[in-house]
Protein backbone atom coordinates (compact mmCIF):
# COMPACT_ATOMS: atom_id res chain seq x y z
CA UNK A 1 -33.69 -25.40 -70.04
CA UNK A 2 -35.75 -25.22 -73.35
CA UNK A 3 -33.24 -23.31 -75.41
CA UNK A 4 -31.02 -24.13 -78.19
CA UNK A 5 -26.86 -23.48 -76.84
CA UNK A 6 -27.08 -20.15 -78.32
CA UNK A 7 -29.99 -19.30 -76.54
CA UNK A 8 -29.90 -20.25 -73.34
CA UNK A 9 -29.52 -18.39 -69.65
CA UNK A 10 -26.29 -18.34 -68.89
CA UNK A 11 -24.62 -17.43 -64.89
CA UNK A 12 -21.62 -14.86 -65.14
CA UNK A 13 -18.13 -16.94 -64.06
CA UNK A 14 -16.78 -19.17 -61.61
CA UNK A 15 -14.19 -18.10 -59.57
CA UNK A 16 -11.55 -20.61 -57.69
CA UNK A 17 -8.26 -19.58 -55.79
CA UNK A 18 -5.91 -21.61 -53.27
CA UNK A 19 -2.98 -21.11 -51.10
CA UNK A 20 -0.39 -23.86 -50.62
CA UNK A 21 1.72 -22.13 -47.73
CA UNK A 22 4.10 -25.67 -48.28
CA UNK A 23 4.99 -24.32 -51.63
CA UNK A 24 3.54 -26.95 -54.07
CA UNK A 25 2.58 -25.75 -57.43
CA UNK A 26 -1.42 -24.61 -57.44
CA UNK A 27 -2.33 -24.33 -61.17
CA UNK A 28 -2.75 -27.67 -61.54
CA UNK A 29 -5.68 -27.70 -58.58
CA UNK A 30 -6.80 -24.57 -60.17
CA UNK A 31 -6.97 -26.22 -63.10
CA UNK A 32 -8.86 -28.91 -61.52
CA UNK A 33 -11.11 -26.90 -59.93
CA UNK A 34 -12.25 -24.98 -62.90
CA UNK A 35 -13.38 -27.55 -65.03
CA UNK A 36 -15.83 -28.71 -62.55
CA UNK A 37 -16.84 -25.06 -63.13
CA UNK A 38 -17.15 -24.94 -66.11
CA UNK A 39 -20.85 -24.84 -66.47
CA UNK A 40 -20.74 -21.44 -65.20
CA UNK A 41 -18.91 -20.20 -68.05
CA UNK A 42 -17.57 -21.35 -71.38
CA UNK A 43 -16.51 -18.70 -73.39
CA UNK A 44 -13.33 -17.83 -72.05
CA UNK A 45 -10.92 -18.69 -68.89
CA UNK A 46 -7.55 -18.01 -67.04
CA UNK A 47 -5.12 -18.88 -64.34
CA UNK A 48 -2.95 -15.99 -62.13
CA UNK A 49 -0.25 -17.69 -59.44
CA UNK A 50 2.51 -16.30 -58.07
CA UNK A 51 5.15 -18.11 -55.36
CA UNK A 52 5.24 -16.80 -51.57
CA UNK A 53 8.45 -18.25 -51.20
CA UNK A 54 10.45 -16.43 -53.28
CA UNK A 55 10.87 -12.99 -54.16
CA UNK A 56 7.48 -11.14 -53.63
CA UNK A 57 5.59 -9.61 -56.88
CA UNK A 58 5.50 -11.58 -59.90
CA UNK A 59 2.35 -12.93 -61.22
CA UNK A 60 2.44 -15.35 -64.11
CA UNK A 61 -0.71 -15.34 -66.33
CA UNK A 62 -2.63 -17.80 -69.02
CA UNK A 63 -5.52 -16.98 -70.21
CA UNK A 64 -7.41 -18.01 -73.42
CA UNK A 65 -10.82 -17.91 -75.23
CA UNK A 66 -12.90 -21.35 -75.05
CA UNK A 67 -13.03 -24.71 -72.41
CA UNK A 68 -10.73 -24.87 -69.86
CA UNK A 69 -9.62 -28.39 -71.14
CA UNK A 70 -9.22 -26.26 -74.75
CA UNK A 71 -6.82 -23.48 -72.76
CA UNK A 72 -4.58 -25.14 -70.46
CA UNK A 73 -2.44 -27.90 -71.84
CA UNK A 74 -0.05 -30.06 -69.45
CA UNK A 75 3.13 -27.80 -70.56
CA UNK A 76 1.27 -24.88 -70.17
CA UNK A 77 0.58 -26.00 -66.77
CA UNK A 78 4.22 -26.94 -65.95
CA UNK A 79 5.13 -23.27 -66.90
CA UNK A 80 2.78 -21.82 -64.84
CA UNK A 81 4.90 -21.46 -61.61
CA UNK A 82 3.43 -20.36 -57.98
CA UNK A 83 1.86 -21.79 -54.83
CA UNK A 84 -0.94 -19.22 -54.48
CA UNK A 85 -3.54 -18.32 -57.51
CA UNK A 86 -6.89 -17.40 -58.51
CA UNK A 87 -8.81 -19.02 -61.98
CA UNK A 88 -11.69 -17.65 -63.77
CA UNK A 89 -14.27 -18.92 -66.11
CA UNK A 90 -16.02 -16.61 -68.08
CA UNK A 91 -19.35 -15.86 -69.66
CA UNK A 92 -19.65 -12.30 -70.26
CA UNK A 93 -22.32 -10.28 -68.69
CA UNK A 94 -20.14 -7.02 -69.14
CA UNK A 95 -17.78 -5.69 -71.44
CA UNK A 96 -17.53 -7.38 -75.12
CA UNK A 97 -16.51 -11.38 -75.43
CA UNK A 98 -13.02 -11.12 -76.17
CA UNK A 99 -9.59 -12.17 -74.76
CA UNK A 100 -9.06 -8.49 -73.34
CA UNK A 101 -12.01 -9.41 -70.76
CA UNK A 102 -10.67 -12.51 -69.86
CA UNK A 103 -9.81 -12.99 -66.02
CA UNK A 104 -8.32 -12.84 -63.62
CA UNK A 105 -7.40 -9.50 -63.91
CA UNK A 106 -3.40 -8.83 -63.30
CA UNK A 107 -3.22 -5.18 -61.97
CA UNK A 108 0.25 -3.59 -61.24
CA UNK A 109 0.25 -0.69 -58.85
CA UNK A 110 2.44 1.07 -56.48
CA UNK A 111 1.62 -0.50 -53.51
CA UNK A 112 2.19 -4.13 -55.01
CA UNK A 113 0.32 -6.62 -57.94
CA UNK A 114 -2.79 -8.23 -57.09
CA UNK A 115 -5.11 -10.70 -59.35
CA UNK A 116 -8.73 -11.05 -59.04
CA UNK A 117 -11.21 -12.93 -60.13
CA UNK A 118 -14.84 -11.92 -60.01
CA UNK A 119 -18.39 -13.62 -60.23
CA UNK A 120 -21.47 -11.25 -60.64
CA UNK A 121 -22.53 -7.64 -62.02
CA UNK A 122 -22.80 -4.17 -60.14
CA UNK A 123 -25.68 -2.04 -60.36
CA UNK A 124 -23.03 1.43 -59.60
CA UNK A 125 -20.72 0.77 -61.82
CA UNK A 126 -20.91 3.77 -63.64
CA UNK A 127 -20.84 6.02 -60.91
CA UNK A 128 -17.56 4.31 -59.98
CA UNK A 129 -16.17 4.33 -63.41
CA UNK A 130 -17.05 8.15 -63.50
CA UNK A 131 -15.36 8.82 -60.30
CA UNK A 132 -12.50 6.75 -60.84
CA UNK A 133 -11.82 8.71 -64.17
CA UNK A 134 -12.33 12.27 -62.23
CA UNK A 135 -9.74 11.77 -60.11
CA UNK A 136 -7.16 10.23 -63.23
CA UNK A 137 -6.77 6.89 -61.68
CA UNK A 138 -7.72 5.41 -65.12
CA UNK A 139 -9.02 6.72 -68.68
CA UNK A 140 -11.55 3.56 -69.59
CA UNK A 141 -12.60 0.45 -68.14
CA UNK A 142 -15.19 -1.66 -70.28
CA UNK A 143 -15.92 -4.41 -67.02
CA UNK A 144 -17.36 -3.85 -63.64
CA UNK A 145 -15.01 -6.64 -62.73
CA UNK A 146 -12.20 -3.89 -63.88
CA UNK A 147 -13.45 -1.18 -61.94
CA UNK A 148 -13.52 -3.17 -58.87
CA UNK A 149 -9.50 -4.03 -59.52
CA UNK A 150 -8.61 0.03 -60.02
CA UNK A 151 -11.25 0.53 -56.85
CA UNK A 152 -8.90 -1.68 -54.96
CA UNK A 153 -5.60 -0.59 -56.26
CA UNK A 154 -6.55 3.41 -55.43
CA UNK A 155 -7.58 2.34 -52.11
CA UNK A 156 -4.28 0.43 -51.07
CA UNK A 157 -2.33 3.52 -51.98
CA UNK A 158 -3.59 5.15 -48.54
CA UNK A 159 -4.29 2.19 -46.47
CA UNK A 160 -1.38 -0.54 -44.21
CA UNK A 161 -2.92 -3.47 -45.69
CA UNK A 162 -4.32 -5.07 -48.92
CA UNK A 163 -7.17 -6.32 -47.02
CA UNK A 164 -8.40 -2.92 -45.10
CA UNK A 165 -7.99 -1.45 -49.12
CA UNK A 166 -10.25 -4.66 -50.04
CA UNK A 167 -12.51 -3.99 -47.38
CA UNK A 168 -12.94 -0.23 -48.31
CA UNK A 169 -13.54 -0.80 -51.62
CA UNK A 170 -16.34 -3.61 -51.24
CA UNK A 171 -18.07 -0.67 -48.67
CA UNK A 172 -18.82 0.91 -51.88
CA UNK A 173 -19.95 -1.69 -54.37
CA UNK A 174 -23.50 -1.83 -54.70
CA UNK A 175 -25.01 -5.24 -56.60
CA UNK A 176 -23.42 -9.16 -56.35
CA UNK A 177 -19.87 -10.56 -56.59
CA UNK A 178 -18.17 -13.25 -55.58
CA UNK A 179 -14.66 -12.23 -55.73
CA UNK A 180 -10.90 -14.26 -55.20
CA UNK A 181 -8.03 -11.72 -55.04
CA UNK A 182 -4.79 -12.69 -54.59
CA UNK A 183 -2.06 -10.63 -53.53
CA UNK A 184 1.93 -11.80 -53.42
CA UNK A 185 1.29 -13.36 -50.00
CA UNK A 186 -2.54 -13.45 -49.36
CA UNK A 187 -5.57 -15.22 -51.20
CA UNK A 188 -8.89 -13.63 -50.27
CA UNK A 189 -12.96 -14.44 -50.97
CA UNK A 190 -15.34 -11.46 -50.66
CA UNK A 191 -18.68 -11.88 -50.59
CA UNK A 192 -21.65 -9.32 -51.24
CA UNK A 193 -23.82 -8.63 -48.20
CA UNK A 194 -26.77 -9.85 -49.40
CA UNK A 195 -25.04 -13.19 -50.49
CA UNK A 196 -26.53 -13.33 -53.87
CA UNK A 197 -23.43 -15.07 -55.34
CA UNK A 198 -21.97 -18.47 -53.69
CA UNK A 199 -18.60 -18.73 -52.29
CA UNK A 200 -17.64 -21.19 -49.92
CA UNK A 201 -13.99 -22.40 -48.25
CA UNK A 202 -12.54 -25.56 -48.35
CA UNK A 203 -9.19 -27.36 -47.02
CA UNK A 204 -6.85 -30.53 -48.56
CA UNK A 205 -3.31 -30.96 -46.44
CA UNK A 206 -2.42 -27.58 -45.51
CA UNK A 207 -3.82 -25.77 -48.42
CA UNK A 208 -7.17 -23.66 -48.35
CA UNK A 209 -9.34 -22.94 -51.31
CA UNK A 210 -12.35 -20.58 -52.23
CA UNK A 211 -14.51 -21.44 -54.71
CA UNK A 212 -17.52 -20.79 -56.27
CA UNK A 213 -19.39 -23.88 -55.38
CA UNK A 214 -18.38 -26.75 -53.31
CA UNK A 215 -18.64 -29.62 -56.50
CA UNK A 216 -14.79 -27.75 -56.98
CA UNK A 217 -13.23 -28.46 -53.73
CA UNK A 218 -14.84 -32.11 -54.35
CA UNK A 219 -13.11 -32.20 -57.65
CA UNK A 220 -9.74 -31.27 -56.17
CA UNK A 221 -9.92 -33.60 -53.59
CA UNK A 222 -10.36 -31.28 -51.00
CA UNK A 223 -13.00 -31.03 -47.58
CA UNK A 224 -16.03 -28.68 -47.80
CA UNK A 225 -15.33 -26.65 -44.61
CA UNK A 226 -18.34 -23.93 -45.11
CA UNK A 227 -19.99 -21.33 -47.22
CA UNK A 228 -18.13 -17.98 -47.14
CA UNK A 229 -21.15 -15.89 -44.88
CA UNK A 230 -22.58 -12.47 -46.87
CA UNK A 231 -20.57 -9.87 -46.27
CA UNK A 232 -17.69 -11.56 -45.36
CA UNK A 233 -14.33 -11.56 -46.27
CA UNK A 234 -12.08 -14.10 -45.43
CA UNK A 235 -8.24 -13.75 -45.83
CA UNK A 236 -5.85 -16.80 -45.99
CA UNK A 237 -1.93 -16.44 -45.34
CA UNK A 238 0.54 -18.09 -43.39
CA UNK A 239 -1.01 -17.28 -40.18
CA UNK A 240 -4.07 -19.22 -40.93
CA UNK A 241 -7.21 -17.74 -41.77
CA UNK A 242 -8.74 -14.43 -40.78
CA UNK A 243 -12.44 -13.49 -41.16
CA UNK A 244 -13.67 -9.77 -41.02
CA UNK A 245 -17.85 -9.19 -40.74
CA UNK A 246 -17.55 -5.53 -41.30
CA UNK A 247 -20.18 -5.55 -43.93
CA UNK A 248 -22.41 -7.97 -42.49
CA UNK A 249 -25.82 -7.18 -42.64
CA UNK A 250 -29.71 -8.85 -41.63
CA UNK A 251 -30.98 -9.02 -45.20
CA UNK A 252 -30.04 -11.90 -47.51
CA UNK A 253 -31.04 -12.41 -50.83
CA UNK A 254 -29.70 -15.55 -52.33
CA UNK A 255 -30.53 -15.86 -56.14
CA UNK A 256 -33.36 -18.87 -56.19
CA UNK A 257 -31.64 -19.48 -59.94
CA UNK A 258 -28.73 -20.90 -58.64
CA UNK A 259 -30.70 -24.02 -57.11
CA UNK A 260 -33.05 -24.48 -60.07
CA UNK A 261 -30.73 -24.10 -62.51
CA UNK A 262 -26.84 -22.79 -62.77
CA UNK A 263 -25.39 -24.70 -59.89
CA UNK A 264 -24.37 -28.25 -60.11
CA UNK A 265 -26.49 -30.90 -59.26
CA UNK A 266 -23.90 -32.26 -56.83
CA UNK A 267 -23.48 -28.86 -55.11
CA UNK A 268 -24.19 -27.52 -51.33
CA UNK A 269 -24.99 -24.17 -51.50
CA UNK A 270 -25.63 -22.14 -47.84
CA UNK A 271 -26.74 -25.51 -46.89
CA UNK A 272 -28.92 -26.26 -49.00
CA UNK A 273 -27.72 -29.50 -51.56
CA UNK A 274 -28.80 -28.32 -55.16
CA UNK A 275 -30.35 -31.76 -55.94
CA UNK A 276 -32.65 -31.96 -53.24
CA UNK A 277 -33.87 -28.45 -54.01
CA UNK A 278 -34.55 -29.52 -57.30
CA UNK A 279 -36.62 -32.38 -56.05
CA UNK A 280 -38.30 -30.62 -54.16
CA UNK A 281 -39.36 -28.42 -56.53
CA UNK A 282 -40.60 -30.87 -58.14
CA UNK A 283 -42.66 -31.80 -56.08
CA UNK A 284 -44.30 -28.69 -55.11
CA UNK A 285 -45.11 -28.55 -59.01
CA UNK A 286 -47.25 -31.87 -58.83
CA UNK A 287 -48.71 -30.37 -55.66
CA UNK A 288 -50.05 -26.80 -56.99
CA UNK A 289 -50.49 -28.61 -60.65
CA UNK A 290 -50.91 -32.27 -60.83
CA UNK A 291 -51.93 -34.00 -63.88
CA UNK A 292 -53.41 -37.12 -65.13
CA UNK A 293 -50.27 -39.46 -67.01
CA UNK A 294 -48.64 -42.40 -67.69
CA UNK A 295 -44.88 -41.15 -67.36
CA UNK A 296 -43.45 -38.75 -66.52
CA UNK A 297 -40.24 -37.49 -67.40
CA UNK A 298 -37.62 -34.63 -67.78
CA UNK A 299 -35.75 -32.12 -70.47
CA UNK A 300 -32.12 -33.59 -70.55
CA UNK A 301 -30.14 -32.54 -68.03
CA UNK A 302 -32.15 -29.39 -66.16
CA UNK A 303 -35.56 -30.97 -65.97
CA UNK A 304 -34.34 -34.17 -65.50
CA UNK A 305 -34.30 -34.01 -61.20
CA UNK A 306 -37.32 -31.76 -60.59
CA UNK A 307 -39.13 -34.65 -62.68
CA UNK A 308 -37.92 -37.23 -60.42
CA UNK A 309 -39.43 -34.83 -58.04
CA UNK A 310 -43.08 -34.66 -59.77
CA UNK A 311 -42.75 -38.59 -60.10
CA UNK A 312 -42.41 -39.58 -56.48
CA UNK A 313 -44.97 -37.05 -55.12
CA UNK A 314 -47.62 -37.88 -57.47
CA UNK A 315 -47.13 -41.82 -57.68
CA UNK A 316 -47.17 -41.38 -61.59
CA UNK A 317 -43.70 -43.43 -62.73
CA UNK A 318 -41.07 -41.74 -63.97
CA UNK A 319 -38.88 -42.68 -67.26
CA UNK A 320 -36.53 -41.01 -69.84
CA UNK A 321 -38.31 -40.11 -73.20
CA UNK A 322 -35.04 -38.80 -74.76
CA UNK A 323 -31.60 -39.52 -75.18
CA UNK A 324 -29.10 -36.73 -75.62
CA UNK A 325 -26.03 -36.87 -77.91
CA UNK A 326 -23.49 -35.78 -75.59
CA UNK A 327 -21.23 -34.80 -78.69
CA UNK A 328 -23.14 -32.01 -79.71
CA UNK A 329 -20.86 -29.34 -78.00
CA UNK A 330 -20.60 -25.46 -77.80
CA UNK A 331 -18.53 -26.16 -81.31
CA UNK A 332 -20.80 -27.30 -83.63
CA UNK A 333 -21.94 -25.07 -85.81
CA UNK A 334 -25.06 -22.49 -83.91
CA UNK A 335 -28.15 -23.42 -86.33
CA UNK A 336 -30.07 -20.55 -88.19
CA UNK A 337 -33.83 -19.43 -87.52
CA UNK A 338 -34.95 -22.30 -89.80
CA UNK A 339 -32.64 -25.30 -89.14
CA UNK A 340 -33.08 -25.22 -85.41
CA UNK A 341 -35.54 -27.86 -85.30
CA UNK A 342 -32.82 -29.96 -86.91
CA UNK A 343 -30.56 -28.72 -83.87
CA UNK A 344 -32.65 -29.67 -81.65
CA UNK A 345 -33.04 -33.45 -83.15
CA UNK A 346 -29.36 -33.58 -83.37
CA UNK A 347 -29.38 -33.07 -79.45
CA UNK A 348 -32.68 -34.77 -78.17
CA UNK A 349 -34.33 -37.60 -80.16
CA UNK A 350 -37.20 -39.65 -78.34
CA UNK A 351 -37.56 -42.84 -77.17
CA UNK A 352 -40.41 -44.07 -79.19
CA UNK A 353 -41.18 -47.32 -77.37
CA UNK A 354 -40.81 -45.38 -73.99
CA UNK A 355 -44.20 -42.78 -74.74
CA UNK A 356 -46.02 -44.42 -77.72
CA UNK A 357 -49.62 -44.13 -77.10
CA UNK A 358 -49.02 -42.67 -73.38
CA UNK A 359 -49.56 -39.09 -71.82
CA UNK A 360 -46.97 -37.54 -70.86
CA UNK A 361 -45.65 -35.04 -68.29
CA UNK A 362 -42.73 -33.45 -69.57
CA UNK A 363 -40.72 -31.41 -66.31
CA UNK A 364 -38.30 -28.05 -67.77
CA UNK A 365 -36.76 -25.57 -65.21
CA UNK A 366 -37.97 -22.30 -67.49
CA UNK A 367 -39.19 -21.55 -70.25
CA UNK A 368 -37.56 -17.82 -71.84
CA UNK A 369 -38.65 -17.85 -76.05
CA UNK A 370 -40.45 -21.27 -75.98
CA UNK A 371 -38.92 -22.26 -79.02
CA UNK A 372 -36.57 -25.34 -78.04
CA UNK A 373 -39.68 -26.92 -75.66
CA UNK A 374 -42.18 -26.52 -78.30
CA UNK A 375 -39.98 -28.45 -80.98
CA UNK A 376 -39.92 -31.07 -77.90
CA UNK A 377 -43.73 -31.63 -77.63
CA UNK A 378 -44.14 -31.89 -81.19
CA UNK A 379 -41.05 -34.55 -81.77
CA UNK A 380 -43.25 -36.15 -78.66
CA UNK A 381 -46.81 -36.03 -80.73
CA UNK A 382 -44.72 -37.37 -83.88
CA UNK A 383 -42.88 -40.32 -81.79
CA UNK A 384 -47.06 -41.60 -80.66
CA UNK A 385 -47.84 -39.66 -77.00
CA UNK A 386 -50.57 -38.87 -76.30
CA UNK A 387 -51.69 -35.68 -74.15
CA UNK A 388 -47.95 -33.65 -73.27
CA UNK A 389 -48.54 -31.95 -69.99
CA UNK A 390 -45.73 -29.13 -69.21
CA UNK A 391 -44.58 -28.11 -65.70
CA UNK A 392 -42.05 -25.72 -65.61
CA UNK A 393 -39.86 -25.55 -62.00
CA UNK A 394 -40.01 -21.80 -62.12
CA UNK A 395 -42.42 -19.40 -62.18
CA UNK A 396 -42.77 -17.14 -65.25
CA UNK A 397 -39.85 -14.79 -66.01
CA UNK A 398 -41.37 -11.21 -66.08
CA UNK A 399 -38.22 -9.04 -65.31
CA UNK A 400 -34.65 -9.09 -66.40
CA UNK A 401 -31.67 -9.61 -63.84
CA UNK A 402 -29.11 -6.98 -63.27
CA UNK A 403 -26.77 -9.02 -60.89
CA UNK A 404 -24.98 -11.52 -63.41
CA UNK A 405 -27.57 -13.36 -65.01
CA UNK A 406 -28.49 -12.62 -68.48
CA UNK A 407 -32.23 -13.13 -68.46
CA UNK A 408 -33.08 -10.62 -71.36
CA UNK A 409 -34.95 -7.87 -71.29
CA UNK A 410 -38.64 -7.83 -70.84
CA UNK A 411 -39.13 -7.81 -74.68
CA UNK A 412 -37.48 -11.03 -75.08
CA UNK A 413 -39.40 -12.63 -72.10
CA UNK A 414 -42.37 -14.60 -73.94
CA UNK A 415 -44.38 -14.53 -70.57
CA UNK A 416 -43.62 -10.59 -70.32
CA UNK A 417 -46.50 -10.50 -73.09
CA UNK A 418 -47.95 -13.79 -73.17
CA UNK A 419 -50.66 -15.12 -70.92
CA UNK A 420 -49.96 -18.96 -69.14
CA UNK A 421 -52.76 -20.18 -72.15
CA UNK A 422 -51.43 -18.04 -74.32
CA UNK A 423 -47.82 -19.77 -73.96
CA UNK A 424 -49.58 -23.24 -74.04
CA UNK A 425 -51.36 -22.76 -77.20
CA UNK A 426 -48.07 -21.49 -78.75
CA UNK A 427 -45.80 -24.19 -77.71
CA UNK A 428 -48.19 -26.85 -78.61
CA UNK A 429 -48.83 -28.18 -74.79
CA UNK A 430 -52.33 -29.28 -73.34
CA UNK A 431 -51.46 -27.78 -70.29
CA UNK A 432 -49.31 -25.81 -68.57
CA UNK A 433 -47.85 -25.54 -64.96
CA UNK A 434 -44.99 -23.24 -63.96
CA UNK A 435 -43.65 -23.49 -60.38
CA UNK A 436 -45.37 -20.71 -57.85
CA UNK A 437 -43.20 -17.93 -56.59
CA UNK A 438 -44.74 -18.67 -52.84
CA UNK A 439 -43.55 -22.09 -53.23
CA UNK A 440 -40.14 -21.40 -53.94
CA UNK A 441 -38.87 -21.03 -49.94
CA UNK A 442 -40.18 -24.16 -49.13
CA UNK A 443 -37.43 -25.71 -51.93
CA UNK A 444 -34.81 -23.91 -50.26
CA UNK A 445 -35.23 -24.09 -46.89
CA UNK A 446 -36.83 -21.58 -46.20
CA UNK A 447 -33.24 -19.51 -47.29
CA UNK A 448 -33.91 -15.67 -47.90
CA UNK A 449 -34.46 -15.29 -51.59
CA UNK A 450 -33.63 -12.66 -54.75
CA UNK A 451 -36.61 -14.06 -57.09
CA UNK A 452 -36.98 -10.44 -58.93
CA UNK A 453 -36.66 -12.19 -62.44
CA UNK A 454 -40.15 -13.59 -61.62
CA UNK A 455 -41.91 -10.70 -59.40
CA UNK A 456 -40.14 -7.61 -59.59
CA UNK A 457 -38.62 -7.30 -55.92
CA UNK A 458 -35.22 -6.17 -56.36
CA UNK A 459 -33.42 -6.49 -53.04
CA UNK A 460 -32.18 -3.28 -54.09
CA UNK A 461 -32.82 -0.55 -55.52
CA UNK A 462 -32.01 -0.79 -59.19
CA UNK A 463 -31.41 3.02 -60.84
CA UNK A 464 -34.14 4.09 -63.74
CA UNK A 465 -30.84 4.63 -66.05
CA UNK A 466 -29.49 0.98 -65.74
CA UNK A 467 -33.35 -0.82 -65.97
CA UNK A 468 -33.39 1.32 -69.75
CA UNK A 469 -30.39 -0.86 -70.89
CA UNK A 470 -30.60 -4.36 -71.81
CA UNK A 471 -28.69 -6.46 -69.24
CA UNK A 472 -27.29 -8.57 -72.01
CA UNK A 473 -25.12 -5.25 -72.85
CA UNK A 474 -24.60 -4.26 -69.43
């Protein structure tokens, strides 16, 4: 990514639950599980269990701004009693960052208590909120993840099960989630129909987990079993698992994002495993724009694979020109306008004896403001390359996202009003390739795609009102 911390794309949340019908504690695994999520969110997280075995209701809640590591300390843990749960890690698309929007969200109602724990952004939400505050089920909700919890809780008031009240409120969300809800004796994964969130199921012993990708269930020791189909939703008691395709339908739009950048390198995603995407991508780049080099090599850690990529397919060798201080975190102090060329030496400094007096191709996965990559070709020139050729391993971003990505709004998109040469001459580059938007099946599989951020082709429609708004303040 060629941003600074502060600046870069970030996904929405991960989302983890698990059920241990054989009572052993979960928040621990949960736990577990969420700091091999963490990438997905690192502003704020939380844990919701509650024990089947002994009197129904109760949910005990922790929940904290910062890294999960930061949050949940071993006694914190110990006190956190329960077999069944839901975790959460957060980076806000919605509502203010603040520990009120922390999840998962504990709701109380008459029916019962459920938590939930939501990845993505609606595009209705307002119509929702509006309709929910019509009827006096609530005065104010600031999250689309809240709305969804009051949807649910209104619905189970005139239905026999938390799972037809689940299933009736999902008919009327309109936009992506991956959601884990767990009710005093049930844990249950929803999916959106057109499957533009992950969410896949996994098994360790007798306990099942959902999760938002499947480097989780690895962490917890548990066995990948499958992705969680669009439109599905898949309840897990003591009877075993149940799976209702109500809202199945034929179109499937899987965000192309995940696989070039938020997943996990060491992630299967419908199928597909994230790091052979990435190569692959790669290699369609040296394909559509090859280039003539010594070395090629990557931006520490998203350009790093796709380069690997470019290096095998075009027979030019591939090497690391930087090494990255690993103890630069999300704490160090955010640099100004004018000291961020500092930040970004404090991060990334080059290998001078690896590109002295060689051209260079240097692989990124986007390229949003330019400012991070441009410092990066001229600490490059400085350290003795020669020519520094930049491929990009996604196309230009031209729209903003309304389904839990924050790509800004077209204003802040630097190809929304720059040309390809344009971009070059301003980052410094002496030429430029960014990964073609017909190319981006063949990475994938040939998996149905959402790639509006780079052409426009919402897989649904998005209202006038909502495209006005900045996403970031959605």
């Amino acid at each position: 990514m060629d941003q600074t911390a502060a600046e870069r794309i970030k996904e929405a949340c991960g989302v983890f639950g698990i059920f241990n019908p054989d009572g052993e504690e979960a928040a621990g695994t949960i736990c577990y599980g969420l700091a091999s999520l963490q990438h997905r969110g690192q502003e704020s997280c939380g844990i919701a269990v509650c024990d089947t075995v002994g009197p129904k209701g109760n949910m005990n809640v922790h929940k904290g701004m910062g890294l999960v590591h930061e949050v949940f300390k071993e006694r914190t843990l110990t006190e956190l009693k329960g077999n069944l749960g839901v975790g959460h890690v957060r980076y806000s698309t919605t509502g203010e960052t603040s520990l009120n929007n922390a999840q998962p969200l504990v709701l109380n109602y008459i029916k019962g208590t459920l938590a939930l724990a939501h990845n993505g952004n609606l595009v209705n939400t307002e119509e929702l909120r509006e309709e929910l505050a019509r009827t006096g089920a609530i005065f104010q909700t600031t999250t689309d993840s809240e709305v969804i919890a009051y949807e649910i809780a209104r619905a189970r008031v005139h239905t026999k099960t938390v799972e037809e009240a689940i299933r009736k409120t999902a008919s009327r969300l309109k936009g992506a989630y991956g959601l884990v809800i767990a009710s005093p004796r049930k844990l249950i994964g929803v999916r959106d129909p057109l499957g533009l969130k992950p969410l896949c199921l996994g098994k360790k012993g007798n306990s099942y987990m959902i999760a938002s990708e499947s480097c989780a269930l690895t962490a917890v020791g548990a066995r990948f079993l499958r992705d969680i189909r669009p439109g599905e939703i898949v309840t897990v008691s003591r009877n075993g698992i149940a799976s209702d395709m109500g809202m199945q339908q034929e179109l499937h739009a899987h965000c192309i994002f995940e696989y070039i950048y938020f997943a996990r390198l060491d992630s299967t995603l419908d199928g597909v495993p994230v790091y052979l995407s990435r190569k692959k991508a790669g290699a369609a780049l040296a394909k559509a724009y090859p280039a003539q080099a010594d070395l090629v090599t990557g931006v520490p850690d998203s350009g790093i694979t796709a380069a690997q990529g470019f290096a095998e397919q075009s027979g030019i060798p591939f090497g690391l020109a930087f090494y990255k201080n690993s103890y630069v975190g999300r704490t160090f102090i955010k640099p100004t306008q004018k000291e961020r060329e500092s930040g970004v030496r404090l991060k990334l400094s080059v290998l001078e004896q690896a590109v002295r007096g060689k051209d260079i191709v240097l692989v990124d996965d986007s390229i949003v403001r330019g400012t991070t990559i441009a410092n990066l070709i001229r600490l490059l020139k400085q350290a003795g390359a020669g020519k520094v050729h930049v491929r990009i391993s996604s196309p230009p971003f031209l729209h903003p996202c309304y389904f839990g990505t924050d790509i800004p709004s077209n204003r802040q998109l630097l190809a929304a009003s720059h040309s390809t040469e344009e971009i070059r001459q301003l980052i410094g580059a002496d030429s430029l390739g960014y990964m073609r938007v017909e190319d981006l099946p063949s990475t994938v599989d040939g998996l149905p795609l959402c790639t509006a951020c780079f052409d426009g082709r919402y897989p649904m429609s998005v209202s006038s009102a909502l495209q006005s708004q900045d996403p970031q303040k959605l």
